[in-house]
Protein backbone atom coordinates (compact mmCIF):
# COMPACT_ATOMS: atom_id res chain seq x y z
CA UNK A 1 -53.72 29.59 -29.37
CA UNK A 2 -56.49 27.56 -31.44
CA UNK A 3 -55.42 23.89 -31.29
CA UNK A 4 -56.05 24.11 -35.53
CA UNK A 5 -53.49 26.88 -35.88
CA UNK A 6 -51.26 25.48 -33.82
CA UNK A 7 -51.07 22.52 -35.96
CA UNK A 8 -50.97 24.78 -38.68
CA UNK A 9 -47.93 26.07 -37.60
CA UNK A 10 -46.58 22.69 -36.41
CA UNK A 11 -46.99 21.30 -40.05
CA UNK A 12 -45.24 24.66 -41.54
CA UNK A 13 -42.01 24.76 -39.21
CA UNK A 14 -41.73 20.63 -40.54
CA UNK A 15 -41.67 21.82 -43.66
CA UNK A 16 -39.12 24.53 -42.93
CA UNK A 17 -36.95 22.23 -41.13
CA UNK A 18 -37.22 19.37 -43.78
CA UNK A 19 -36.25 21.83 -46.91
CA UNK A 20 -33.56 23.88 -44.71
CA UNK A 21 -31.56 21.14 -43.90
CA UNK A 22 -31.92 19.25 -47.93
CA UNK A 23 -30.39 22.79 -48.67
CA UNK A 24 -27.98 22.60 -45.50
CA UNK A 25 -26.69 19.16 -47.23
CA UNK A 26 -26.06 20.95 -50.67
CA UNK A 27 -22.96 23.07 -49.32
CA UNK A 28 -21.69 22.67 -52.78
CA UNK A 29 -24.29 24.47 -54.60
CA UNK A 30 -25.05 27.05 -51.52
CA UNK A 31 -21.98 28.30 -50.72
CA UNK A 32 -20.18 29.01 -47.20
CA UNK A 33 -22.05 32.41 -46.49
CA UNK A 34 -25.55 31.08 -47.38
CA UNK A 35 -24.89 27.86 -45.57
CA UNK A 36 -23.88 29.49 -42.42
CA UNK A 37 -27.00 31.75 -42.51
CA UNK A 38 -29.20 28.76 -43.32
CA UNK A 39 -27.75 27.24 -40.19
CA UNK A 40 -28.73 30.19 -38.34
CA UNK A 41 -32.72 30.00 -39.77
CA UNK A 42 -32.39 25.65 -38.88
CA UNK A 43 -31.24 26.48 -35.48
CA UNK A 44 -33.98 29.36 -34.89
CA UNK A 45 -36.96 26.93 -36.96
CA UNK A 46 -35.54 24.36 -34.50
CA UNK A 47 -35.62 26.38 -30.94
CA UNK A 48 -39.11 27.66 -32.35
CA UNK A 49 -40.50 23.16 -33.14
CA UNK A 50 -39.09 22.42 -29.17
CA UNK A 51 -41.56 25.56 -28.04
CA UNK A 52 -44.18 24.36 -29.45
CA UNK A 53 -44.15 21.09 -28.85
CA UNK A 54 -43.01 21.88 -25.46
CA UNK A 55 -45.97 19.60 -23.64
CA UNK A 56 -44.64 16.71 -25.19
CA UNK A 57 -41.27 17.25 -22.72
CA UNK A 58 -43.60 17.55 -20.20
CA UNK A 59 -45.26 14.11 -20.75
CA UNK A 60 -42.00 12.40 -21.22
CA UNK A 61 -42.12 10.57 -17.19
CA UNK A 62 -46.36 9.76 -17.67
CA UNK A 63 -48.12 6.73 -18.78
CA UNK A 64 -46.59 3.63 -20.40
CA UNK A 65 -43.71 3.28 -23.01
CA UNK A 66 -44.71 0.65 -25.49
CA UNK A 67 -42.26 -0.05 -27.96
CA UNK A 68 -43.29 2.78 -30.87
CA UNK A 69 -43.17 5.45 -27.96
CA UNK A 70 -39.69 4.14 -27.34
CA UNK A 71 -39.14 4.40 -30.66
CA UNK A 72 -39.97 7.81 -31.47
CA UNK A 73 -38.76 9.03 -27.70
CA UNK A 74 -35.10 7.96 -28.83
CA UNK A 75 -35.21 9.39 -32.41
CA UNK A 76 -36.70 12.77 -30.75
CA UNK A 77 -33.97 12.93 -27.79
CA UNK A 78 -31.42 12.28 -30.17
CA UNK A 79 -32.30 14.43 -33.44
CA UNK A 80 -32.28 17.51 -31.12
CA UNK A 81 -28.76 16.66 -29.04
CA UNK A 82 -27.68 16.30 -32.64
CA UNK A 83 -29.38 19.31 -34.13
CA UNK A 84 -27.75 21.27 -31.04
CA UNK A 85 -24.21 19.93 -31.31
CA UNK A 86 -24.34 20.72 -34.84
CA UNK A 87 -25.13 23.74 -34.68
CA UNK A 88 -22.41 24.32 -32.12
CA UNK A 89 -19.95 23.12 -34.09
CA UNK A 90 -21.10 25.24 -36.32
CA UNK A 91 -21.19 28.34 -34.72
CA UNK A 92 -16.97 27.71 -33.68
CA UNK A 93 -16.11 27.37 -37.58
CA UNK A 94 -18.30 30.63 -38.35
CA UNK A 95 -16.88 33.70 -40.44
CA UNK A 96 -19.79 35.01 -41.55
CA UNK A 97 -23.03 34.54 -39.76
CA UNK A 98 -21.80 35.01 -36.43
CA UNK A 99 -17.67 35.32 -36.73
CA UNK A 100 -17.47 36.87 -32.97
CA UNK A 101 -17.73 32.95 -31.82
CA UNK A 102 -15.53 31.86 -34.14
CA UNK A 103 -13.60 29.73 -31.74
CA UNK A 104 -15.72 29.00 -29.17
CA UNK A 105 -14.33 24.95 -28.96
CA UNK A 106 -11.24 23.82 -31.28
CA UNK A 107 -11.34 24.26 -35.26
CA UNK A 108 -10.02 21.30 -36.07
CA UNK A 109 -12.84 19.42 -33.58
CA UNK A 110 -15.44 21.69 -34.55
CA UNK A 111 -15.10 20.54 -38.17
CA UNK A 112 -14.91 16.94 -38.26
CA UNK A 113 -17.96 17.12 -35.46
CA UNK A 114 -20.26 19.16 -37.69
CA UNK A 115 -19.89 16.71 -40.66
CA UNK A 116 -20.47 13.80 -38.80
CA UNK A 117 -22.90 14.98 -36.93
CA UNK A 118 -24.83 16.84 -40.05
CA UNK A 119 -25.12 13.80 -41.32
CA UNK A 120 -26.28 11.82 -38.42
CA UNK A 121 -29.33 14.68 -38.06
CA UNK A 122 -29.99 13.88 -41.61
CA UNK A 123 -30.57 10.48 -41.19
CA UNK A 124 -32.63 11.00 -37.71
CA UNK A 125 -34.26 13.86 -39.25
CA UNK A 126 -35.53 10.99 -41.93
CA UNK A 127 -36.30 8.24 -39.54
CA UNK A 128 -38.57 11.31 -37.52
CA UNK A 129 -40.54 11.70 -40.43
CA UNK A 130 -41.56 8.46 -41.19
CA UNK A 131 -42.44 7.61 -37.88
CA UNK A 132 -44.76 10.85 -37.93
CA UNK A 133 -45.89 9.32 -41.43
CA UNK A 134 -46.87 6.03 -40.08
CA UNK A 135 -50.44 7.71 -38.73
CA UNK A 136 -50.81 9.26 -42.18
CA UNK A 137 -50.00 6.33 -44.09
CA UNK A 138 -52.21 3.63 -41.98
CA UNK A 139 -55.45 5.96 -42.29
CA UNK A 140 -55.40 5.70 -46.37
CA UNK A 141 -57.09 3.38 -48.12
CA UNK A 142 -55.83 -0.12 -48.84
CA UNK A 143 -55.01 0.16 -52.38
CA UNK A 144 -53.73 3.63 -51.97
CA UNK A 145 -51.67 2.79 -49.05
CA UNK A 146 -49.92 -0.63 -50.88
CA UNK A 147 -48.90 2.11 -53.63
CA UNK A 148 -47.53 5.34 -51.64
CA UNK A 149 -45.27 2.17 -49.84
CA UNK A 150 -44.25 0.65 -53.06
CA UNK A 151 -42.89 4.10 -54.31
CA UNK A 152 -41.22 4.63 -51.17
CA UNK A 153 -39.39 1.10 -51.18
CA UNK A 154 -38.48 2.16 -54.95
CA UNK A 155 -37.29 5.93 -53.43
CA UNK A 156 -35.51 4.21 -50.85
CA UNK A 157 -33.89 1.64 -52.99
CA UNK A 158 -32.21 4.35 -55.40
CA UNK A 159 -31.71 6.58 -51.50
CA UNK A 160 -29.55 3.87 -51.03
CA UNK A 161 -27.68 3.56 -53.93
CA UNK A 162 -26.27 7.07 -53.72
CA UNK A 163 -26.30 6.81 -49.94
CA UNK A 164 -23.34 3.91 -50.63
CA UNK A 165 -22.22 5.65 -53.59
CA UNK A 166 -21.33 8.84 -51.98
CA UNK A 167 -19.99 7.33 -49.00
CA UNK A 168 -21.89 8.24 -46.73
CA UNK A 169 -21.23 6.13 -43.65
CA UNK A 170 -17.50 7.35 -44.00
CA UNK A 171 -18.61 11.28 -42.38
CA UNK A 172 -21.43 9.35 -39.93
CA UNK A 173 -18.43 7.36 -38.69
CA UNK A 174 -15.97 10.12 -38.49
CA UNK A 175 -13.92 8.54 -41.06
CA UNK A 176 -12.73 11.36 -42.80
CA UNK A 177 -12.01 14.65 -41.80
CA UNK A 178 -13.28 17.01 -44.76
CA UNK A 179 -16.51 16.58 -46.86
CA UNK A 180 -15.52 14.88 -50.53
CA UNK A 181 -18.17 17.50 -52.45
CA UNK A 182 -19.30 16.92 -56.22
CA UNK A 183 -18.15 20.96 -57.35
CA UNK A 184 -19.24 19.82 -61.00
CA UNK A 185 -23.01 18.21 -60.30
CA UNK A 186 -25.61 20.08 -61.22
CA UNK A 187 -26.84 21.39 -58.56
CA UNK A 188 -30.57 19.52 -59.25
CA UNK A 189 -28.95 16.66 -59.37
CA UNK A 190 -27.45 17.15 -55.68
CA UNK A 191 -31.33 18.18 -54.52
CA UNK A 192 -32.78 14.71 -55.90
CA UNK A 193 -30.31 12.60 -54.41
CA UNK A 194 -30.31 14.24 -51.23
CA UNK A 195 -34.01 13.87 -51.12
CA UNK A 196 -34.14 10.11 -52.22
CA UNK A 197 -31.27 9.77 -49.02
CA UNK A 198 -33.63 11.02 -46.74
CA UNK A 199 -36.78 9.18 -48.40
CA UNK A 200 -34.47 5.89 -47.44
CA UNK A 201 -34.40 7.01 -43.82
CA UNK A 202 -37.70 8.31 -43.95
CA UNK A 203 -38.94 4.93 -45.12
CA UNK A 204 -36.96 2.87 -42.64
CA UNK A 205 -38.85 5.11 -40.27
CA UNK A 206 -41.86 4.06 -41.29
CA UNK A 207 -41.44 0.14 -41.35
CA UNK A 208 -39.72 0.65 -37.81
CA UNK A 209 -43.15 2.45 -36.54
CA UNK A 210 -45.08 -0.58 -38.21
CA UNK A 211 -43.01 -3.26 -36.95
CA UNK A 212 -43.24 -1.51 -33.39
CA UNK A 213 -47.13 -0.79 -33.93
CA UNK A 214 -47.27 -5.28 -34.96
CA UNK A 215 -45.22 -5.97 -31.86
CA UNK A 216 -47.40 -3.93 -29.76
CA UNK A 217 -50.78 -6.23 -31.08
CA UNK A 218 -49.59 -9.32 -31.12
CA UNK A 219 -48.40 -8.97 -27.52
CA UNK A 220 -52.21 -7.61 -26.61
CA UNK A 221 -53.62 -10.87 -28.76
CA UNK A 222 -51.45 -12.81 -26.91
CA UNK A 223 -52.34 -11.53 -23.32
CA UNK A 224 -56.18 -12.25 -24.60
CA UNK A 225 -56.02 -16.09 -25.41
């Protein structure tokens, strides 16, 4: 396949992923039945990103690991063991995408381990993105580039605020065993503060690529003096 469709194809499955799963996070204005099936499309869009990035697996044991390929190594590794478990978890509480594994590992198990770890793909699903972002971002313009990061810091300042104000942390931490959904939010309201969530992780993605990326030269100028 042409290396420019290819990357075509690349940049179209991100996409997929990225609005799947803001719609995957909005079980209150889905529904069970759509979410399930939507689960079904992330975990195919998902098998489908690993295939085509498979030579990236296989250059996981060559050349050096500086501290951004750590980086993004860790947030890969762990965004698909949490993508998978999800989806496992998933698959046990099913009654309508795929009911005949309905019970595949305890209910009670399944449930609590699909909202935590929902969550925790949503905020590694951010932090991948703005690590991929960083090579966009450095490659604009001064100017341009000092604005696009002052409108994320603002994005990820208001991320936050609903990130504390809908308690968050409390399903990441397995602090509660059901998901405390909003039935009476308009359901535009749910998109925009879902996406301003993942714009905070997104951004915190992108200053840990930066710091990783300053790390990485000063510890070259200092092997030069």
């Amino acid at each position: 396949m042409p290396v420019k469709r290819k990357n075509m194809i690349k940049r179209i499955v991100d996409t997929g992923l990225t609005v799947i799963l803001l719609c995957l996070m909005a079980y209150q204005v889905t529904g069970e039945a759509l979410h399930e099936w939507l689960g079904i499309g992330m975990t195919l869009l998902v098998i489908l990103h690993q295939v085509l990035n498979i030579r990236w697996y296989g250059a996981l044991f060559n050349g050096k690991y500086h501290a951004l390929r750590v980086a993004q190594t860790a947030v890969n590794l762990l965004l698909l063991l949490s993508f998978a478990l999800t989806a496992f978890c998933g698959m046990a509480m099913s009654s309508k995408a795929v009911p005949f594994l309905y019970g595949i590992a305890p209910v009670s198990f399944a449930r609590q381990t699909h909202l935590s770890l929902s969550h925790w793909s949503f905020v590694l699903m951010g932090l991948h993105l703005g690590i991929h972002l960083t090579v966009m971002v450095s490659k604009m313009p001064g100017k341009t580039r000092k604005a696009m990061t002052a409108l994320f810091c603002a994005a990820a300042a208001a991320g936050l605020f609903f990130f504390l104000k809908n308690r968050i942390y409390n399903y990441l931490f397995f602090r509660v065993p059901f998901a405390l959904l909003d039935y009476e939010k308009p359901p535009v309201i749910v998109f925009i503060e879902n996406i301003l969530m993942l714009l905070l992780f997104t951004f915190a993605g992108l200053m840990l690529a930066r710091l990783c990326k300053k790390g990485k030269k000063a510890k070259s100028d200092i092997t030069k003096q």
